[in-house]
C-alpha atoms as a PDB file:
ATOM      1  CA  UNK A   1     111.469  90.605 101.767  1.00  0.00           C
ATOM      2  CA  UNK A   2     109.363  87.925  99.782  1.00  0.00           C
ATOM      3  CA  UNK A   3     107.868  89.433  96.879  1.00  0.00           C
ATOM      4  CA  UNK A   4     104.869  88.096  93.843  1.00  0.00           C
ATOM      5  CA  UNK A   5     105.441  88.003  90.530  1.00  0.00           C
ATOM      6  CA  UNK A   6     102.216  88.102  88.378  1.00  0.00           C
ATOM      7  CA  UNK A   7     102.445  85.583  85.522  1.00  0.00           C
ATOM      8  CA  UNK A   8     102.760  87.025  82.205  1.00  0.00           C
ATOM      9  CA  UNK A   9      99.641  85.099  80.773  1.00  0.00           C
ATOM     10  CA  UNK A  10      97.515  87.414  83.066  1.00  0.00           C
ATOM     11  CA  UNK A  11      97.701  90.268  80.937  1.00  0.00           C
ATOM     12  CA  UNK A  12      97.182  88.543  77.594  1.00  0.00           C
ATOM     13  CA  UNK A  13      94.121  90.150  75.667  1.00  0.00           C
ATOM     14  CA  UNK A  14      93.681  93.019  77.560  1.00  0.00           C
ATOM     15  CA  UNK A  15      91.213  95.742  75.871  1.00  0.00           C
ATOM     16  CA  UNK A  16      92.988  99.000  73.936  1.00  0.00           C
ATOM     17  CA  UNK A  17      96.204  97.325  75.905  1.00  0.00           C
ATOM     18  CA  UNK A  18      98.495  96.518  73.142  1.00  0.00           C
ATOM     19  CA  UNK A  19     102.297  98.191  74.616  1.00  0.00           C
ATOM     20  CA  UNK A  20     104.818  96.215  75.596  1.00  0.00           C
ATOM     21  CA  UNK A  21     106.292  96.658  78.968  1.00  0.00           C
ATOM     22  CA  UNK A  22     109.679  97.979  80.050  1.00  0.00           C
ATOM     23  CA  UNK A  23     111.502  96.702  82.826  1.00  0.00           C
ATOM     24  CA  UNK A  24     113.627  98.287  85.324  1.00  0.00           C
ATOM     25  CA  UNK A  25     115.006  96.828  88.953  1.00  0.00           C
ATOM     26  CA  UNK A  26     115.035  98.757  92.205  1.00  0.00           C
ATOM     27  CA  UNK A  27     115.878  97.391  95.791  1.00  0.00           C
ATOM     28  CA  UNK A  28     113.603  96.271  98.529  1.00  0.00           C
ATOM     29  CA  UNK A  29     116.039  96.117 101.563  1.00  0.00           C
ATOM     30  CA  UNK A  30     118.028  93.784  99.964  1.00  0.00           C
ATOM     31  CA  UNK A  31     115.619  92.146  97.615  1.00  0.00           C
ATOM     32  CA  UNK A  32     115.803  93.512  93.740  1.00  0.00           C
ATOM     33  CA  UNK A  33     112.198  93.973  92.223  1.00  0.00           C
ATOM     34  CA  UNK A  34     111.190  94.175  89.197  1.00  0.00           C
ATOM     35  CA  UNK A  35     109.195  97.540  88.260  1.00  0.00           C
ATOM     36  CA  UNK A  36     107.417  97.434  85.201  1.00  0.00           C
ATOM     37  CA  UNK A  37     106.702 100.675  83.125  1.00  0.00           C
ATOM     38  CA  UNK A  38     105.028 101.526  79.867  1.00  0.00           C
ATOM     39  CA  UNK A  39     107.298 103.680  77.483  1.00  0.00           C
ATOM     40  CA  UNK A  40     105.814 104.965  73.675  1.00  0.00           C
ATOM     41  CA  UNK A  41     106.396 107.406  71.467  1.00  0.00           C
ATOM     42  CA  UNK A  42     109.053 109.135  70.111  1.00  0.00           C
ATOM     43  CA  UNK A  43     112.469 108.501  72.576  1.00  0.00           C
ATOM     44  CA  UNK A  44     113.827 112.068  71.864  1.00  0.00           C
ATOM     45  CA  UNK A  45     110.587 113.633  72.752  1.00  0.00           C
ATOM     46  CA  UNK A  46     110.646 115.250  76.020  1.00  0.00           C
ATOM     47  CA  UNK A  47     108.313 112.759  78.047  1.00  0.00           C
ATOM     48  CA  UNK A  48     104.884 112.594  79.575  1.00  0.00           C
ATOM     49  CA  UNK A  49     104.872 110.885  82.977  1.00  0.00           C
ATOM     50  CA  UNK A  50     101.490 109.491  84.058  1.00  0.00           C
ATOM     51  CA  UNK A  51     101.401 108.027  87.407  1.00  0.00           C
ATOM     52  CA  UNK A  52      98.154 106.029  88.562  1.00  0.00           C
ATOM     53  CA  UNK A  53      96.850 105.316  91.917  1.00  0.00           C
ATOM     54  CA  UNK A  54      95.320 103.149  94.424  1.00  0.00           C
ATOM     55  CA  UNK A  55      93.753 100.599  92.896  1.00  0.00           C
ATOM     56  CA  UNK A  56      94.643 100.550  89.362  1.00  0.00           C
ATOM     57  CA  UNK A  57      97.852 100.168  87.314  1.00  0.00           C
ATOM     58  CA  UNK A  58      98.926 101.812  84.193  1.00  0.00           C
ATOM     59  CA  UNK A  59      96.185 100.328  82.159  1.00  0.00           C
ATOM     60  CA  UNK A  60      94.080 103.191  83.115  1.00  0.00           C
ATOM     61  CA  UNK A  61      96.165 105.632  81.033  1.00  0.00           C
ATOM     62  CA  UNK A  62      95.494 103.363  78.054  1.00  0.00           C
ATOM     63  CA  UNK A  63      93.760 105.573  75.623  1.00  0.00           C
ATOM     64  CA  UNK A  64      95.560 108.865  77.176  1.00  0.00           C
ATOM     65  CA  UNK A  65      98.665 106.794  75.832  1.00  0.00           C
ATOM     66  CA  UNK A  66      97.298 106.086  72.388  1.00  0.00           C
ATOM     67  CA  UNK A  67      96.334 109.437  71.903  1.00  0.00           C
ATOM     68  CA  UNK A  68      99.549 111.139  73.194  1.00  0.00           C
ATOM     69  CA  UNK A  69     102.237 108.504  71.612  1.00  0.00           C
ATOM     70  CA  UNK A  70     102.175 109.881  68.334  1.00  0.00           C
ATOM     71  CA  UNK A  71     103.972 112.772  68.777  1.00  0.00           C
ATOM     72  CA  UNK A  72     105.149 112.564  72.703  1.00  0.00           C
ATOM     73  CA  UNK A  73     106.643 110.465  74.505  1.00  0.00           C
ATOM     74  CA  UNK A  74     104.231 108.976  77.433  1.00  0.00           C
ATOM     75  CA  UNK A  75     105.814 106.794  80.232  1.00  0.00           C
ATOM     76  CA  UNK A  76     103.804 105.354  82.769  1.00  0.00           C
ATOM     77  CA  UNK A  77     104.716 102.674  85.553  1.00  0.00           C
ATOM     78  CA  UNK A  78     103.291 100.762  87.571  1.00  0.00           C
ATOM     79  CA  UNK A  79     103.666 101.365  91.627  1.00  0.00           C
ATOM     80  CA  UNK A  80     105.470  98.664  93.093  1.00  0.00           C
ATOM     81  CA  UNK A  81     102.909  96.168  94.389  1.00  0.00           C
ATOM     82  CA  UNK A  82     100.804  97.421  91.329  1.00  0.00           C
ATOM     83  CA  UNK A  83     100.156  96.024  87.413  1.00  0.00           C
ATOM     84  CA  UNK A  84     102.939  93.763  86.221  1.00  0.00           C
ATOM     85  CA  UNK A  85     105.541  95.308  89.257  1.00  0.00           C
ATOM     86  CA  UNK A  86     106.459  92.894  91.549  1.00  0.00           C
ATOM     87  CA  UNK A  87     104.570  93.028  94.537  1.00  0.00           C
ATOM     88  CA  UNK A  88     105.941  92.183  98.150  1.00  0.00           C
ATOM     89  CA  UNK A  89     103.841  89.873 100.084  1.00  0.00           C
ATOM     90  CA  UNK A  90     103.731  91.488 103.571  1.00  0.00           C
ATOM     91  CA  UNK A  91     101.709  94.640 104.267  1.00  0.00           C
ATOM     92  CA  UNK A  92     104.135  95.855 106.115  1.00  0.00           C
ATOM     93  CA  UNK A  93     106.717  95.935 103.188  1.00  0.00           C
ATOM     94  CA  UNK A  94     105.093  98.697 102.060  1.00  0.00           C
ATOM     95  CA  UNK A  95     105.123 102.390 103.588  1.00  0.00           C
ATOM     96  CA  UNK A  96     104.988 106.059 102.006  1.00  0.00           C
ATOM     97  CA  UNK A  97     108.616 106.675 102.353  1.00  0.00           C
ATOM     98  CA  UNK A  98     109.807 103.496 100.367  1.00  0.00           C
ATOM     99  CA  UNK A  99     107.499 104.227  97.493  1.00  0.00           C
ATOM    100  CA  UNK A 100     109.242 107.162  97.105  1.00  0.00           C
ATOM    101  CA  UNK A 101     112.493 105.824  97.365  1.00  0.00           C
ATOM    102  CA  UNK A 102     111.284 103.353  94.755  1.00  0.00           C
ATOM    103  CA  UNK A 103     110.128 105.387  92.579  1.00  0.00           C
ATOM    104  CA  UNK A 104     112.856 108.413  92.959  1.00  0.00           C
ATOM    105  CA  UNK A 105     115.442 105.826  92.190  1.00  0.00           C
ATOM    106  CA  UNK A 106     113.491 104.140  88.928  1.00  0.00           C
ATOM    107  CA  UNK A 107     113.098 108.091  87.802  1.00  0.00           C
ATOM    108  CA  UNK A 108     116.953 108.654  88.044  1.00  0.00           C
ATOM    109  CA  UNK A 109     117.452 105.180  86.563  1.00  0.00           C
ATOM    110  CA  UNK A 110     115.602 106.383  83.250  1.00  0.00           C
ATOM    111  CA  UNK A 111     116.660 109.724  83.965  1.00  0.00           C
ATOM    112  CA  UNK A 112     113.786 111.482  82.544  1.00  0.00           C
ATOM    113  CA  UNK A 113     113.997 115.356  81.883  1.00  0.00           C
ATOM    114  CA  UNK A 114     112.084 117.986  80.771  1.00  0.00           C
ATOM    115  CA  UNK A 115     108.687 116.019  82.400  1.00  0.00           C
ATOM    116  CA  UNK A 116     105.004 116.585  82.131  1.00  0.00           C
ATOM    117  CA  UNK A 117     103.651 115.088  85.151  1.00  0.00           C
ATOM    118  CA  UNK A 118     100.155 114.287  85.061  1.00  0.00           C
ATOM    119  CA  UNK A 119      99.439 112.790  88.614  1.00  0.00           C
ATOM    120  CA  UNK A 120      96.533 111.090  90.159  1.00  0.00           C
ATOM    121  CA  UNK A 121      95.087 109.538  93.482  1.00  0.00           C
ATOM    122  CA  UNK A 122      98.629 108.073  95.344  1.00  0.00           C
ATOM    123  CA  UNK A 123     100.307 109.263  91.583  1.00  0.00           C
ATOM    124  CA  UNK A 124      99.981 112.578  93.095  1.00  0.00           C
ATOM    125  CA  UNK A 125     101.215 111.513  97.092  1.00  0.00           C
ATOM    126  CA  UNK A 126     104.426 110.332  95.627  1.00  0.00           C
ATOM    127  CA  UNK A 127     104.470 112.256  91.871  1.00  0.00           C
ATOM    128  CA  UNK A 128     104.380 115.401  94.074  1.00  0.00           C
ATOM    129  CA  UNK A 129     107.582 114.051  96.218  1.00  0.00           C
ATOM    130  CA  UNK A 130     109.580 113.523  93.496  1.00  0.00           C
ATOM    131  CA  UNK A 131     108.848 116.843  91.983  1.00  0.00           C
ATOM    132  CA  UNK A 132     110.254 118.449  95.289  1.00  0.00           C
ATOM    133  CA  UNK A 133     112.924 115.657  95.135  1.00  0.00           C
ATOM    134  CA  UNK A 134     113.817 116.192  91.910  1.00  0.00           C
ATOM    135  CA  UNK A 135     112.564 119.379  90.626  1.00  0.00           C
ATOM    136  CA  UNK A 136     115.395 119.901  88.089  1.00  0.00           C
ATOM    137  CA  UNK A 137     113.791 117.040  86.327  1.00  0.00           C
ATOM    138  CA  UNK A 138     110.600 118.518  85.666  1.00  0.00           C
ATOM    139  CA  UNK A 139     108.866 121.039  83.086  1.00  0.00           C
ATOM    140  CA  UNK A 140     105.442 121.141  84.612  1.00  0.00           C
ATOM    141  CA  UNK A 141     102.853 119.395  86.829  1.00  0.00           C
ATOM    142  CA  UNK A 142      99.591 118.654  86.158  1.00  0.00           C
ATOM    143  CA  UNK A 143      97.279 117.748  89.722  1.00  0.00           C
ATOM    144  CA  UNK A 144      94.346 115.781  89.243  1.00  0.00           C
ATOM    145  CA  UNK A 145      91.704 114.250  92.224  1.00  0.00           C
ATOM    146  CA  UNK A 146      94.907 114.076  94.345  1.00  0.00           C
ATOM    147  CA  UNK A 147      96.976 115.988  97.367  1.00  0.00           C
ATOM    148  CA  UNK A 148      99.928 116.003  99.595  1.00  0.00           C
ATOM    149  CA  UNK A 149      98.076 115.402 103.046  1.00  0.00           C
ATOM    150  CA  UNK A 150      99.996 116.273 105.935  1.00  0.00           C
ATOM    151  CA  UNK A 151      98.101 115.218 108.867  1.00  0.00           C
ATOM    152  CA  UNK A 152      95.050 117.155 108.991  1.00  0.00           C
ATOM    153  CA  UNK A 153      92.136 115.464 108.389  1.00  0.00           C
ATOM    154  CA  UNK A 154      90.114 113.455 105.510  1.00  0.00           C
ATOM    155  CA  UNK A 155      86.716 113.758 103.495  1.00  0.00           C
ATOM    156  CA  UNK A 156      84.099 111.863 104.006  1.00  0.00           C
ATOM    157  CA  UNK A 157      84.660 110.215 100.607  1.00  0.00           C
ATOM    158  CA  UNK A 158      88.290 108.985 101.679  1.00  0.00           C
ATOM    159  CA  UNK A 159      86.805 107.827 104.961  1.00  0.00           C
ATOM    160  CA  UNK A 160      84.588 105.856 103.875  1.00  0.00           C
ATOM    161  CA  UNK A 161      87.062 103.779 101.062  1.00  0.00           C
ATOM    162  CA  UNK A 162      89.520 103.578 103.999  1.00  0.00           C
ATOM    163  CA  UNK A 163      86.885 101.578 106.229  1.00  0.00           C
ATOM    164  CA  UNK A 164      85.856  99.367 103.101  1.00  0.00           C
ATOM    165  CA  UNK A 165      89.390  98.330 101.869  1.00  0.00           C
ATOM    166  CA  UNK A 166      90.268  97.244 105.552  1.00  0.00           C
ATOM    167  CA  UNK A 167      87.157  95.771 106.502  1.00  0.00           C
ATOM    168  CA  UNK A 168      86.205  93.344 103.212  1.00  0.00           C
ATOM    169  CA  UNK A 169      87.843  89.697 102.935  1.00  0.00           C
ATOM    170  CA  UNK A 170      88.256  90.124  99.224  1.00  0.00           C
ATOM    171  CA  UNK A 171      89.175  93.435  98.215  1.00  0.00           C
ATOM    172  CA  UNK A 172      87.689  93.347  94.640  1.00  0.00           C
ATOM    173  CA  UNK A 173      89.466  95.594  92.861  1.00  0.00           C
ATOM    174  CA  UNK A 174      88.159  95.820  89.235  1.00  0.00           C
ATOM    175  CA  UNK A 175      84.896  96.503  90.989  1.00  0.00           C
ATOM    176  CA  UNK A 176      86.185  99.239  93.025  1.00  0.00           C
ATOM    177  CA  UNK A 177      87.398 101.197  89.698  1.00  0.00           C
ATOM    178  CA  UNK A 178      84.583 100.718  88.822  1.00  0.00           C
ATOM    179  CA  UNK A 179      82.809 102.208  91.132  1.00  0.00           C
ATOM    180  CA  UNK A 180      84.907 105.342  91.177  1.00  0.00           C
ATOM    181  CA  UNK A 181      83.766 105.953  87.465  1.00  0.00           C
ATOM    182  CA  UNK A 182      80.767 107.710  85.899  1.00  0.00           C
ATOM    183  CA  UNK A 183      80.620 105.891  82.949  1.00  0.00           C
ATOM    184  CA  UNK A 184      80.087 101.730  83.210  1.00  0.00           C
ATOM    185  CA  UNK A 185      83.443  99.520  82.718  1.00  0.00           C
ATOM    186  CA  UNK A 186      83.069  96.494  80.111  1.00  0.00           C
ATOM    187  CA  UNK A 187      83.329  93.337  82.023  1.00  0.00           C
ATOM    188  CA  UNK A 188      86.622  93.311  79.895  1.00  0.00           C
ATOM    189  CA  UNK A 189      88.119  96.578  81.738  1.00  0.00           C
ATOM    190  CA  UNK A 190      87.143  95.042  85.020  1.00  0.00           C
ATOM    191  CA  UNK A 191      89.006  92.001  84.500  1.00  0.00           C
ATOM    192  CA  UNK A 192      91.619  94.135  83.418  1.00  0.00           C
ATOM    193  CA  UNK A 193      91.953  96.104  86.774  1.00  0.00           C
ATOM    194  CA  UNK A 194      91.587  92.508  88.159  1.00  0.00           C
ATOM    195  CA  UNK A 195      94.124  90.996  86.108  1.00  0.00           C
ATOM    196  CA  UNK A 196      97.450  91.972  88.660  1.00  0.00           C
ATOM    197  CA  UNK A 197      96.060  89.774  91.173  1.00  0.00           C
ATOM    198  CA  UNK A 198      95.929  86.256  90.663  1.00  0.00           C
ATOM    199  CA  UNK A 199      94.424  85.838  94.420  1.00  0.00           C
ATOM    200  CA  UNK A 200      94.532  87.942  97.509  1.00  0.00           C
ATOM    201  CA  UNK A 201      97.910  86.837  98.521  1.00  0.00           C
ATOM    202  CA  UNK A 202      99.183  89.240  95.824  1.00  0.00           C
ATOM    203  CA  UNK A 203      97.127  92.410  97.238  1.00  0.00           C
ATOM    204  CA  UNK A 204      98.989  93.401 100.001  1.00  0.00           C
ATOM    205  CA  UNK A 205      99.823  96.756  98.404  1.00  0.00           C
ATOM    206  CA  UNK A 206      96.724  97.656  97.350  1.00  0.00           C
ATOM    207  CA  UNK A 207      94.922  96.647 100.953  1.00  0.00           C
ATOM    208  CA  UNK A 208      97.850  98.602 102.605  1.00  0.00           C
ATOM    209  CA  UNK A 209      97.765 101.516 100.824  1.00  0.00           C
ATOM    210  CA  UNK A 210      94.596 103.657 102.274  1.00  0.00           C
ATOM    211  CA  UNK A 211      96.021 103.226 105.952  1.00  0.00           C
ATOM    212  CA  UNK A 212      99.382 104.834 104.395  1.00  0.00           C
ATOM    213  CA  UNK A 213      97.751 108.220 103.837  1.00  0.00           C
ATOM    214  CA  UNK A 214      98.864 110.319 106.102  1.00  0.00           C
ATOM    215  CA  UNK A 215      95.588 112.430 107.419  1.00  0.00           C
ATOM    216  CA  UNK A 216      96.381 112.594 110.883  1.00  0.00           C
ATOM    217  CA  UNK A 217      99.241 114.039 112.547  1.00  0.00           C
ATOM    218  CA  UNK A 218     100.180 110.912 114.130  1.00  0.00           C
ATOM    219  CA  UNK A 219     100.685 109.536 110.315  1.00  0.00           C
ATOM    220  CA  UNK A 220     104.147 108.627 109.178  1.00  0.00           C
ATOM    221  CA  UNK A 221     105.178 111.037 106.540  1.00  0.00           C
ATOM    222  CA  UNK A 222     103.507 114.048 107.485  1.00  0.00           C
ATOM    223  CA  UNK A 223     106.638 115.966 108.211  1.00  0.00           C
ATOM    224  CA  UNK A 224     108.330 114.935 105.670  1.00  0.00           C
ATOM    225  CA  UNK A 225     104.903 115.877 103.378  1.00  0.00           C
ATOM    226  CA  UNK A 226     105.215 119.073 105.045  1.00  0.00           C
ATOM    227  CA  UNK A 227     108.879 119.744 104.305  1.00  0.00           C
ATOM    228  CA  UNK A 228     107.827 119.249 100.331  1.00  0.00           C
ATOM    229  CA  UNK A 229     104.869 121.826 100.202  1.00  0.00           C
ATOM    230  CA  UNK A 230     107.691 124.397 101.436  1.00  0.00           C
ATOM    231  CA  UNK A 231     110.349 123.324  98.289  1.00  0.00           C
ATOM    232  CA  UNK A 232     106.875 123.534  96.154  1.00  0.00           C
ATOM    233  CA  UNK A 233     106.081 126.982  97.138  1.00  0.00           C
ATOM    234  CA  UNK A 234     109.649 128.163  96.641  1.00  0.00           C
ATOM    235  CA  UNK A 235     109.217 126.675  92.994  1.00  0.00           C
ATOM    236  CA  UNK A 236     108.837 128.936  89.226  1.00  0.00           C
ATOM    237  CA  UNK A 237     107.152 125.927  88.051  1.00  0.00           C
ATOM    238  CA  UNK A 238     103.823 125.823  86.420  1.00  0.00           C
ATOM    239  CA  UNK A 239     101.382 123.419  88.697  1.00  0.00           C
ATOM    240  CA  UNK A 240      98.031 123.117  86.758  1.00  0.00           C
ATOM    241  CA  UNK A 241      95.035 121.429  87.975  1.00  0.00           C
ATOM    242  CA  UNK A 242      92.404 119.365  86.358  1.00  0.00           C
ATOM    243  CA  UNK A 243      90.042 117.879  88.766  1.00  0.00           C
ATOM    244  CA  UNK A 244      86.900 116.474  88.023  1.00  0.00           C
ATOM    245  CA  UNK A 245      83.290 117.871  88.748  1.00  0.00           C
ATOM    246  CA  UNK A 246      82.114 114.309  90.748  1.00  0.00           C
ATOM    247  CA  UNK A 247      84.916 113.000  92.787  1.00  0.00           C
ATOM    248  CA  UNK A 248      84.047 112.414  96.385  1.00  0.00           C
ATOM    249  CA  UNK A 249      86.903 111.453  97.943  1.00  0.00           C
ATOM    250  CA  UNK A 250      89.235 114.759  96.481  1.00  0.00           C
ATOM    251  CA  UNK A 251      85.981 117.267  95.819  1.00  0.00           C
ATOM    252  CA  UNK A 252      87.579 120.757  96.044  1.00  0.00           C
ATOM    253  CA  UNK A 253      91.429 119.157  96.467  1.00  0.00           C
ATOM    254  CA  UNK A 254      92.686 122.116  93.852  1.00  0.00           C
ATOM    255  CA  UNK A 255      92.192 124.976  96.022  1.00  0.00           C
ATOM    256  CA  UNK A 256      95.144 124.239  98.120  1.00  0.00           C
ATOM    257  CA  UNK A 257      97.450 124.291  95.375  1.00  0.00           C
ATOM    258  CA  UNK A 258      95.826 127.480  93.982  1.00  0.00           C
ATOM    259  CA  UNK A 259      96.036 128.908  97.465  1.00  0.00           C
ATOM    260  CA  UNK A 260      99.810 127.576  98.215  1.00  0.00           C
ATOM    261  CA  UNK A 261     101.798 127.249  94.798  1.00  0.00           C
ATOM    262  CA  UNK A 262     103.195 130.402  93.335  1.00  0.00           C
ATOM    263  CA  UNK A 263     103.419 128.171  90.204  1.00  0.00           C
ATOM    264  CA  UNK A 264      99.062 127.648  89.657  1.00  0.00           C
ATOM    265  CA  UNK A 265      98.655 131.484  89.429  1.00  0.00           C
ATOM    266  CA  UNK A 266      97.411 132.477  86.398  1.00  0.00           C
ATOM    267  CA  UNK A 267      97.894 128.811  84.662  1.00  0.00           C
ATOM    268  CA  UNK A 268      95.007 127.236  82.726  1.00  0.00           C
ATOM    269  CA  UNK A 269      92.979 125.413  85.478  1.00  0.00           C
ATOM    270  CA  UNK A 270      90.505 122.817  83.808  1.00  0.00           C
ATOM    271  CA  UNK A 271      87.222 121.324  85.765  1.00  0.00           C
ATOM    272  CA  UNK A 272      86.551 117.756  83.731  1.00  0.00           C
ATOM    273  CA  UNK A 273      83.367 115.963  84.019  1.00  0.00           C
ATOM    274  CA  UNK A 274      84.301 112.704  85.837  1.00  0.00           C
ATOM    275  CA  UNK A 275      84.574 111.162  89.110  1.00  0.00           C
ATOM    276  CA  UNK A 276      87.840 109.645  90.721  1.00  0.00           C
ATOM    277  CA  UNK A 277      88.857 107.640  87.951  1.00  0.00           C
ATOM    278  CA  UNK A 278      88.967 110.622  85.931  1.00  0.00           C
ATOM    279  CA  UNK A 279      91.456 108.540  83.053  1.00  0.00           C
ATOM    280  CA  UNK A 280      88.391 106.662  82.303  1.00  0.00           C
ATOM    281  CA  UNK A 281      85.362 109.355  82.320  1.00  0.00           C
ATOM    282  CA  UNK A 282      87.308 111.638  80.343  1.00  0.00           C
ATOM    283  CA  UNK A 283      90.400 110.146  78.299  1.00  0.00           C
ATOM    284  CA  UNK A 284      90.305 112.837  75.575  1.00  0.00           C
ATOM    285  CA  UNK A 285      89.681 115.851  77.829  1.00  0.00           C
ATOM    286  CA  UNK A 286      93.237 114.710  79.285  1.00  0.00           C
ATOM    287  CA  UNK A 287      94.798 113.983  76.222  1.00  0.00           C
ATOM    288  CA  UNK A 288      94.131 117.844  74.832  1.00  0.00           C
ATOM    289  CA  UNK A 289      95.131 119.224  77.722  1.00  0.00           C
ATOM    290  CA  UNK A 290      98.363 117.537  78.123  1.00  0.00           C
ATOM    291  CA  UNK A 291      99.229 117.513  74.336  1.00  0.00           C
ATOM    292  CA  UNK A 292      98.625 121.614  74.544  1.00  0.00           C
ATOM    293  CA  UNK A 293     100.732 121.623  77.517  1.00  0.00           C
ATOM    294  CA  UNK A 294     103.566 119.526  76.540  1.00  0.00           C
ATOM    295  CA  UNK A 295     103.481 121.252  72.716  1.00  0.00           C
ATOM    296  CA  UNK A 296     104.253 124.596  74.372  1.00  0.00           C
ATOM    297  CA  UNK A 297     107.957 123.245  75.250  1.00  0.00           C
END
């Protein structure tokens, strides 16, 4: 497997970015990458885990970090293919099943207990798999414009990104995020989001990553989606969720979980006022919510 490294100097100056990163290795068939993470606050603190999506990196937690660090600890990594990770070069390197073997094994590698997981967009397709994987490991969960799709369909939201990200010769990512936020990015942020990619030889991951979704039943991963939901339901774990009001891909996403988990009855459901990229509409809405959370122990 031939993989991209991202030169450091990419991510010099980036806005409200100041943490260093943390390094960990995990295997690619044979081929060690590097998976970078973010890691603040207090070390004996039981930890925050925030896990991004499709097409950002862990710079979109940035001011959820800054306001959590202080008393929690807040980890947050970046997929494999993603922010300063390494990032094969074939789109076929990537599936469903190996980012969860990725990111199971960097999870065990830090062995993190005790975890609030706030997950969003492909945070949630694989945060929700290691929660079944793993659930020993976790405190709570915390759902946000996200699923676990098992073959059944897709909005007209998703449909729509799936057609651009295959169809456009340069996928231009900064733009995208941007596009999936109310408010307007800086030119700064943009860059930011942009910063990963040095040219489109580096984006297989991100171009690969709406095709890996499994919303037909001809998808890979659908049973194995399907075999989670049951260890979910079977769960005494609080899931809360915290959509937001203007997301057209995942619009109305938290009723499943209401519907399926024993764990979301009676829990303290939030609407925020955001679309996709929730992390950037609402950064302090998330930051009370998980502080409250994670301060109840």
């Amino acid at each position: 497997m031939k993989s991209l490294r991202t030169p450091d100097d990419r991510f010099a100056d980036l806005p409200d970015f100041p943490f260093a990163p943390h390094y960990a290795e995990v295997d690619g068939d044979g081929t060690p990458l590097r998976l970078a993470y973010i890691d603040e606050g207090p070390r004996d603190a039981a930890p925050i885990l925030l896990l991004h999506g499709e097409p950002s990196w862990s710079f979109l937690y940035r001011k959820i970090i800054a306001g959590l660090a202080g008393t929690h600890r807040v980890v947050a990594p970046d997929l494999i293919g993603f922010g300063r990770s390494d990032k094969p070069a074939e789109q076929d390197d990537y599936s469903y099943e190996r980012h969860v073997a990725w990111m199971s094994a960097w999870l065990q590698a830090l062995d993190l207990r005790n975890i609030t997981l706030f997950c969003q967009d492909w945070g949630g397709l694989i945060g929700l798999r290691l929660v079944a994987a793993h659930p020993e490991r976790f405190a709570r969960v915390v759902v946000a414009n996200t699923g676990l799709p098992i073959g059944v369909g897709m909005t007209e939201g998703f449909q729509r990104w799936l057609e651009l990200s295959q169809s456009t010769p340069i996928l231009p990512v900064g733009m995208i995020v941007n596009m999936g936020t109310k408010r307007e990015l800086s030119a700064a942020e943009i860059a930011a989001y942009d910063a990963p990619y040095p040219d489109e030889s580096y984006k297989a991951g991100a171009r690969v990553f709406p095709r890996l979704v499994p919303v037909t039943p001809e998808h890979a991963s659908v049973a194995e989606n399907k075999a989670a939901w049951a260890v979910l339901a079977g769960l005494d774990l609080p899931f809360i969720t915290a959509f937001s009001d203007a997301d057209p891909i995942t619009g109305g996403g938290e009723k499943i979980f209401h519907e399926r988990l024993p764990g979301a009855k009676g829990q303290p459901h939030v609407t925020l006022k955001g679309a996709h990229f929730l992390q950037e509409d609402c950064p302090d809405d998330i930051v009370t919510l998980l502080d409250r959370l994670a301060t109840k122990g």
